[in-house]
Protein backbone atom coordinates (compact mmCIF):
# COMPACT_ATOMS: atom_id res chain seq x y z
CA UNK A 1 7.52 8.33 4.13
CA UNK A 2 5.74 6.18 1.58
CA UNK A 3 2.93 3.17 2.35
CA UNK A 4 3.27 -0.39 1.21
CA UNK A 5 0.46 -2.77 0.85
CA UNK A 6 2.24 -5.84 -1.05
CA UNK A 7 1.11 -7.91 2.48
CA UNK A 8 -2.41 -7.04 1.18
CA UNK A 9 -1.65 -8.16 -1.95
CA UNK A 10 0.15 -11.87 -0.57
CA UNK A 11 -2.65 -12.13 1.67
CA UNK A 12 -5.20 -12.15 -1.41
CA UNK A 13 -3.07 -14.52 -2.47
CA UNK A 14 -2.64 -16.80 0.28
CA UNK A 15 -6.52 -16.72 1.33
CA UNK A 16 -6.96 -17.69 -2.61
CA UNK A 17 -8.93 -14.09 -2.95
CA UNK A 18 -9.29 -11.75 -6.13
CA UNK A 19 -9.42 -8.15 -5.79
CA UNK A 20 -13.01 -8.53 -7.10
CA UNK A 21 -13.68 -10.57 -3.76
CA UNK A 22 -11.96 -7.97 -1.77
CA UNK A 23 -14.02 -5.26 -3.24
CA UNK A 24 -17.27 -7.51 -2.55
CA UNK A 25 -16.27 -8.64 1.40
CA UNK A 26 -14.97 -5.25 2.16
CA UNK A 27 -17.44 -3.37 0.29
CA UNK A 28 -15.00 -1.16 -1.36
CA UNK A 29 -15.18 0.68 -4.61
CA UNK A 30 -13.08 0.00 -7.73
CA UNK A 31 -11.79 3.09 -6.97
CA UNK A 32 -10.58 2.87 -3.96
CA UNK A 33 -8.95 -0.46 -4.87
CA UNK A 34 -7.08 1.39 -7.25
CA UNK A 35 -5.77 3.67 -5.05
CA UNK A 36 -4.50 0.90 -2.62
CA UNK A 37 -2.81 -0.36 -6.27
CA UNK A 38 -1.24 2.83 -6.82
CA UNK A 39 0.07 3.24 -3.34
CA UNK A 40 -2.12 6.13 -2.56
CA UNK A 41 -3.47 7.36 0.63
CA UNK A 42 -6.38 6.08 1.60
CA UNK A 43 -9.35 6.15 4.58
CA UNK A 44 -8.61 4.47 8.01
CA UNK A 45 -12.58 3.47 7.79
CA UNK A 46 -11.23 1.58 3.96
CA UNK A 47 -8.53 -0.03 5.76
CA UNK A 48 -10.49 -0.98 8.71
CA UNK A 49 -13.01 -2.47 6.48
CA UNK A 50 -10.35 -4.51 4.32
CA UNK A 51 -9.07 -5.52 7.61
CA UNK A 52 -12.37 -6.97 9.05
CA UNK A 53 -13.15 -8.69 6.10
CA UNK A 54 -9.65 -10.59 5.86
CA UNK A 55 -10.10 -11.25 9.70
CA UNK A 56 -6.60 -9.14 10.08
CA UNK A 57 -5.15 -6.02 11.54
CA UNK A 58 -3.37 -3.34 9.82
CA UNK A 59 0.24 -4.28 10.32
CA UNK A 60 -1.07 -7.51 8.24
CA UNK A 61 -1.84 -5.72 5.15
CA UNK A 62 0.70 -2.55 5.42
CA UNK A 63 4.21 -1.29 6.06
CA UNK A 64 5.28 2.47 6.03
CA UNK A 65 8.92 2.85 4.81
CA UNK A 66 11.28 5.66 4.38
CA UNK A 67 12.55 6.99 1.15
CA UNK A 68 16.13 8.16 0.84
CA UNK A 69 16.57 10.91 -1.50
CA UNK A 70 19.35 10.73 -3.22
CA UNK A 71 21.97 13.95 -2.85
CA UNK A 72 23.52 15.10 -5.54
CA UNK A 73 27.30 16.42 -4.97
CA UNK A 74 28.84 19.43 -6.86
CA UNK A 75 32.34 18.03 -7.51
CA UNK A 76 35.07 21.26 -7.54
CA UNK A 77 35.69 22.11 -11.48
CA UNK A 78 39.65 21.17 -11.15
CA UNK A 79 40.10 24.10 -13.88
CA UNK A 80 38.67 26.99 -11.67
C-alpha cells in the first residue's frame, strides 16, 4: 500500500498557498514537508496539523492506493 498526497498539493493550489505558507500555518518543518513531497510516512499529529490549518480533513489531502507488483512468468525453454 503506498500514500498519495497530490489533493494536498491541488489544495495549495486552489487556496492560492505555497508550501512556505503551509509550513508557516501548520507549523511544520522543512523537513517534514519534504517527506510529505517524497511520499513518506509521516505523523498523524503532522497531518492533523496540515489539516486544521487548511480547515480540511484527511481524506481532503490523502488517498492510500495499492501497488500491483508485477509477476514475472518463466516461459517453458521449447528446446528442453
Amino acid at each position: 500500500m503506498a500514500i498519495s498526497y497530490k489533493k494536498l498539493w491541488k489544495l495549495l493550489i486552489d487556496k492560492d498557498m505555497k508550501k512556505s505558507d503551509l509550513e508557516r500555518e501548520a507549523g511544520i518543518t522543512h523537513y517534514t514537508l519534504s517527506k510529505l513531497s517524497q511520499r513518506k510516512d509521516i505523523s498523524i499529529e503532522v497531518l492533523g496539523k496540515i489539516c486544521v490549518a487548511l480547515d480540511c480533513t484527511i481524506d481532503d489531502i490523502m488517498e492510500f492506493y495499492w501497488m500491483k507488483k508485477s509477476i514475472g512468468v518463466r516461459k517453458k525453454d521449447p528446446s528442453a
